[in-house]
C-alpha atoms as a PDB file:
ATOM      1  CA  UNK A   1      26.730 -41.247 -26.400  1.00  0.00           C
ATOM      2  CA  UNK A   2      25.155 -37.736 -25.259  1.00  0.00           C
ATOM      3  CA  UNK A   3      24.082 -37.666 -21.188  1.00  0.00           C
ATOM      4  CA  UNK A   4      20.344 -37.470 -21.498  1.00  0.00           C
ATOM      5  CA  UNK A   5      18.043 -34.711 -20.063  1.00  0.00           C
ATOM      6  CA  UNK A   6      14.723 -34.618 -19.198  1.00  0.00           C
ATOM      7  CA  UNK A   7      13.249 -31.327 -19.191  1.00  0.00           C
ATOM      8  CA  UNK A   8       9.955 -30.654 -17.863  1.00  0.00           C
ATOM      9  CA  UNK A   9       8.038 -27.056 -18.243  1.00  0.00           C
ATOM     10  CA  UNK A  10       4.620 -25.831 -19.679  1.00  0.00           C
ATOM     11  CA  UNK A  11       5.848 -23.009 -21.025  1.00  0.00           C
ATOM     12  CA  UNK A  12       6.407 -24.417 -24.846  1.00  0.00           C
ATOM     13  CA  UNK A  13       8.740 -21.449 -25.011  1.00  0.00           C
ATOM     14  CA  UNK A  14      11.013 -22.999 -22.356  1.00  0.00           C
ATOM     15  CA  UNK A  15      11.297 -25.988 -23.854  1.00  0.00           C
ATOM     16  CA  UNK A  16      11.817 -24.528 -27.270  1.00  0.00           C
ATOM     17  CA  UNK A  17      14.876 -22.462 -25.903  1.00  0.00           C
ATOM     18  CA  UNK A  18      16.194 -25.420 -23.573  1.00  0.00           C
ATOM     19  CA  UNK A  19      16.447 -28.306 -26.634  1.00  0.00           C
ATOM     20  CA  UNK A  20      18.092 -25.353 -28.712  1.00  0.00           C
ATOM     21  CA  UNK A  21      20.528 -24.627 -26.179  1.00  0.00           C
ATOM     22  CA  UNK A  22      21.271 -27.788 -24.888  1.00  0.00           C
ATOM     23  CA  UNK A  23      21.032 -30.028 -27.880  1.00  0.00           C
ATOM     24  CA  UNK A  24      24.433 -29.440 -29.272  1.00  0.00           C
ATOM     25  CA  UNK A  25      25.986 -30.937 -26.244  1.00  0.00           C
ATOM     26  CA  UNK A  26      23.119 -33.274 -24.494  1.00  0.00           C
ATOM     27  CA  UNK A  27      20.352 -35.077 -25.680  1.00  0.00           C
ATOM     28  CA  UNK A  28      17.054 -33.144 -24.391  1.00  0.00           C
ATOM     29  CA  UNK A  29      13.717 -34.759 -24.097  1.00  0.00           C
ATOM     30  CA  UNK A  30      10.993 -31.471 -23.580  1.00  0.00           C
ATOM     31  CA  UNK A  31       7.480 -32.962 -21.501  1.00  0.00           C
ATOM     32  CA  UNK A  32       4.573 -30.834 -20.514  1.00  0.00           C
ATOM     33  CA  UNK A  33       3.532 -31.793 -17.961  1.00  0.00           C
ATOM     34  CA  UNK A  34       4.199 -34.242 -14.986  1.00  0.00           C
ATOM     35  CA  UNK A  35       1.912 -37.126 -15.662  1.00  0.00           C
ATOM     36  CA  UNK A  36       3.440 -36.991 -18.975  1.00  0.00           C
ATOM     37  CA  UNK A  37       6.799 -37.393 -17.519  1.00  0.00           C
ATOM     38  CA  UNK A  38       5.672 -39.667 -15.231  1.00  0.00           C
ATOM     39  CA  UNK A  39       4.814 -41.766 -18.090  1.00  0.00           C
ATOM     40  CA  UNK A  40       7.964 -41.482 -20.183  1.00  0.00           C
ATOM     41  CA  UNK A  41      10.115 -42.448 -16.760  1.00  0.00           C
ATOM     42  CA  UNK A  42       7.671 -45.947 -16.307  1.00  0.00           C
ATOM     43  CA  UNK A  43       8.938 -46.963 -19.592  1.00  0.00           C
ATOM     44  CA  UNK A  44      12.085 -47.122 -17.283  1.00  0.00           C
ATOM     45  CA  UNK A  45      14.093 -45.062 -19.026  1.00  0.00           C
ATOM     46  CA  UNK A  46      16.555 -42.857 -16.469  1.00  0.00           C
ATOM     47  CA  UNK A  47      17.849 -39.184 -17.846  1.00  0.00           C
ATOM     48  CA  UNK A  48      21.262 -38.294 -16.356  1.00  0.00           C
ATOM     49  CA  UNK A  49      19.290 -35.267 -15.185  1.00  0.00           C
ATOM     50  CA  UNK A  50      16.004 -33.124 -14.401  1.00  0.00           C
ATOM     51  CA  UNK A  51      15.415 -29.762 -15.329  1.00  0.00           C
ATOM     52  CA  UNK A  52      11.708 -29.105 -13.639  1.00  0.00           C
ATOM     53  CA  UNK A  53       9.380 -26.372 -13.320  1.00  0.00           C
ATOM     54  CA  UNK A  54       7.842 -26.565  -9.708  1.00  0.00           C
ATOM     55  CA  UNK A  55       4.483 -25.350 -11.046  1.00  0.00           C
ATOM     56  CA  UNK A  56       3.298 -27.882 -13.093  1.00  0.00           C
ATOM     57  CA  UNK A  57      -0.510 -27.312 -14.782  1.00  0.00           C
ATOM     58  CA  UNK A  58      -1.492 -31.109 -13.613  1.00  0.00           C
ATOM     59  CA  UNK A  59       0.173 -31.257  -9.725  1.00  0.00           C
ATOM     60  CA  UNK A  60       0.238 -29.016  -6.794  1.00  0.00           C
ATOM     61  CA  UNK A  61       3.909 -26.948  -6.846  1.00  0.00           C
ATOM     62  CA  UNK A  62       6.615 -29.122  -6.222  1.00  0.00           C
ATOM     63  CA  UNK A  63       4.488 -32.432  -6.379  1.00  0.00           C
ATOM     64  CA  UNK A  64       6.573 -33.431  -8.897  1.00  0.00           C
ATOM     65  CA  UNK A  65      10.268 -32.808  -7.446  1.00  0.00           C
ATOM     66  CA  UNK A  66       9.277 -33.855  -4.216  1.00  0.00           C
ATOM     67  CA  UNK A  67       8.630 -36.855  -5.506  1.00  0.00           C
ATOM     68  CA  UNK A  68      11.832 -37.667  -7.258  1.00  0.00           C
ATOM     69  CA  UNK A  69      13.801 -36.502  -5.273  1.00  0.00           C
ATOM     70  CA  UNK A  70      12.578 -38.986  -2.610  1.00  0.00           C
ATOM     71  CA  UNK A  71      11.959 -41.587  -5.291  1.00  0.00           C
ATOM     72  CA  UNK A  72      14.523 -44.688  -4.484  1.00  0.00           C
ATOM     73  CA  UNK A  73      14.677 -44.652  -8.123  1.00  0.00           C
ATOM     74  CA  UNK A  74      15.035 -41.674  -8.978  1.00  0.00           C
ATOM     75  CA  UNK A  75      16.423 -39.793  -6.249  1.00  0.00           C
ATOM     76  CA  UNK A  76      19.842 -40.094  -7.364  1.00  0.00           C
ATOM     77  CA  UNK A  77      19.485 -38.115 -10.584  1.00  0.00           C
ATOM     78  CA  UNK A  78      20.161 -34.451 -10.167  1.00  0.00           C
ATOM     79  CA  UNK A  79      17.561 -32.066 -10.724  1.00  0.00           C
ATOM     80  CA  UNK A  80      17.753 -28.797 -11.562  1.00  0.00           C
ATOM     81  CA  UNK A  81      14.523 -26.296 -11.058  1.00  0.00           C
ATOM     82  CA  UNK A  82      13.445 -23.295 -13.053  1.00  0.00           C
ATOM     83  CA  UNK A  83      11.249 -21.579 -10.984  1.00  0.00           C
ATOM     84  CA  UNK A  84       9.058 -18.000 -11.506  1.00  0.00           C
ATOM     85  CA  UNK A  85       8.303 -18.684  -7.714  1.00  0.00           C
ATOM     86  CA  UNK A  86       9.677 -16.211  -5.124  1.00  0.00           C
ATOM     87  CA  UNK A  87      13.817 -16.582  -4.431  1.00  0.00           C
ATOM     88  CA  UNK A  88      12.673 -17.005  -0.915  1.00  0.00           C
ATOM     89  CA  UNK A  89      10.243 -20.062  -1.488  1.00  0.00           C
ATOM     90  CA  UNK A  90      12.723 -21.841  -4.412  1.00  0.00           C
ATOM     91  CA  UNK A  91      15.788 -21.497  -2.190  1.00  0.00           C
ATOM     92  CA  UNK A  92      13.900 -22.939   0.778  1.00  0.00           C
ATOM     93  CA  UNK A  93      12.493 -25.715  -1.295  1.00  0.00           C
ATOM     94  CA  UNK A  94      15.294 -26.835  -2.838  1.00  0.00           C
ATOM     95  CA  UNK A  95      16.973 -26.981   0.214  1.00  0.00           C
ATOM     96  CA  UNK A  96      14.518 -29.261   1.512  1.00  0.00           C
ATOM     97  CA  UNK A  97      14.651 -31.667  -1.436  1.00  0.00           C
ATOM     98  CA  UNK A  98      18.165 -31.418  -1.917  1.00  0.00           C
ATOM     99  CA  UNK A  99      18.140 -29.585  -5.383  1.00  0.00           C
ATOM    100  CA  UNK A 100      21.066 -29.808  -7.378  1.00  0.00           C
ATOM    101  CA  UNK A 101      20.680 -25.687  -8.595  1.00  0.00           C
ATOM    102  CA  UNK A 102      18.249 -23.258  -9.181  1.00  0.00           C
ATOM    103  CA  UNK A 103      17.534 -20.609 -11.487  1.00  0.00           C
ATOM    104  CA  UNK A 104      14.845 -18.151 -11.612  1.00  0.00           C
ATOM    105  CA  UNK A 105      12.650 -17.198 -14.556  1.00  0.00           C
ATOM    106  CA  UNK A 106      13.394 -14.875 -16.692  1.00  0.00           C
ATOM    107  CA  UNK A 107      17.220 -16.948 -16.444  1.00  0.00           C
ATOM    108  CA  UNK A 108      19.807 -16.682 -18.805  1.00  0.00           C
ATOM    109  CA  UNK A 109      20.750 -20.021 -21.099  1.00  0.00           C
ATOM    110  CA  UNK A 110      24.372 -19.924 -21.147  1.00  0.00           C
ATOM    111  CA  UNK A 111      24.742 -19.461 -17.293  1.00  0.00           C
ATOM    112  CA  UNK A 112      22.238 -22.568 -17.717  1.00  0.00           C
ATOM    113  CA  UNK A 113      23.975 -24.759 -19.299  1.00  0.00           C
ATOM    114  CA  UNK A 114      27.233 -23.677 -17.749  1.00  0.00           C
ATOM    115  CA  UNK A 115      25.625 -25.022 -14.330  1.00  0.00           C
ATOM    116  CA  UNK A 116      24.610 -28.019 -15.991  1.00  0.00           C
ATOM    117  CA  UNK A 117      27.818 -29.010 -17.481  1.00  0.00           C
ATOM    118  CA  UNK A 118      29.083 -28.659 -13.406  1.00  0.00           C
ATOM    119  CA  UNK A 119      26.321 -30.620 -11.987  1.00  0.00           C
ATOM    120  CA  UNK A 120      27.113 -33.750 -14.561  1.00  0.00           C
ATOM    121  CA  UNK A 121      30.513 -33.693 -14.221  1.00  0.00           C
ATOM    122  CA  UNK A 122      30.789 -33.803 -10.652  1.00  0.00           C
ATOM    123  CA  UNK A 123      27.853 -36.542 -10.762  1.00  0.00           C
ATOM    124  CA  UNK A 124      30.282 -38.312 -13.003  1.00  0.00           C
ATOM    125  CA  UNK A 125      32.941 -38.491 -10.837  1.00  0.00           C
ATOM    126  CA  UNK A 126      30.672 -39.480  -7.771  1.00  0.00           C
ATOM    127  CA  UNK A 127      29.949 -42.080  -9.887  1.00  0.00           C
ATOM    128  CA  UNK A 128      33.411 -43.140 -10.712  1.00  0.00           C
ATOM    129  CA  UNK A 129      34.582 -43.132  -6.896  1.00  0.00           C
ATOM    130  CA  UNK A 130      31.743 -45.593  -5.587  1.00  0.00           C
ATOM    131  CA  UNK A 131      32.592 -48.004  -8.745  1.00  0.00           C
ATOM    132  CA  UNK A 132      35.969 -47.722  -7.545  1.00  0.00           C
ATOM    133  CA  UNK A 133      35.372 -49.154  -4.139  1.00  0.00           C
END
């Protein structure tokens, strides 16, 4: 079974481009918005990671990885942010909420993917070594 990504932008572009790239290897699920993807997670359903735009149309910036990241529920799955926000202001913020990567917009797809392939496997094998205990 494909690890399962949920990818949240407004830019229908984005998501367009990130379900074409990362389809063949992942199963993608593209939202909006956050209160949309706040939605699809209360049907308790948990991706294997987050791909997030910080500046969400429906929450102040970085409402929405603030809050998973601190989630108890969520704040083990690994997000990733694709920001059009200064390098500055991204690197500093996903510092402070313990980002997995960043990448700024315009960003290119194969480096992408290439980063998330890294961030899975090594979540993967965190996850084998505290089963193994």
């Amino acid at each position: 079974m494909k690890q399962q990504i949920l990818a949240i932008d407004d830019s229908k572009a984005i998501r367009f481009l990130l379900q074409t790239v990362l389809s063949k290897e992942y199963d993608v699920i593209t939202i909006p918005d956050g209160c949309s993807a706040m939605h699809w997670l209360s049907k308790k359903k948990l991706p294997d990671l987050f791909i997030i735009d910080p500046q969400l149309p429906d929450m102040e910036n970085w409402e929405l990885v603030q809050h998973l990241s601190s989630s108890g529920i969520f704040g083990d799955i690994p997000i990733i942010v694709l920001s059009s926000l200064t390098d500055i202001e991204t690197k500093l913020k996903c510092e402070e909420y313990k980002v997995a990567s960043y990448f700024l917009k315009p960003f290119n797809p194969v480096n992408l993917l290439s980063n998330i392939n890294e961030v899975l496997s090594v979540t993967k094998q965190n996850d084998y070594s505290l089963n193994a205990n």
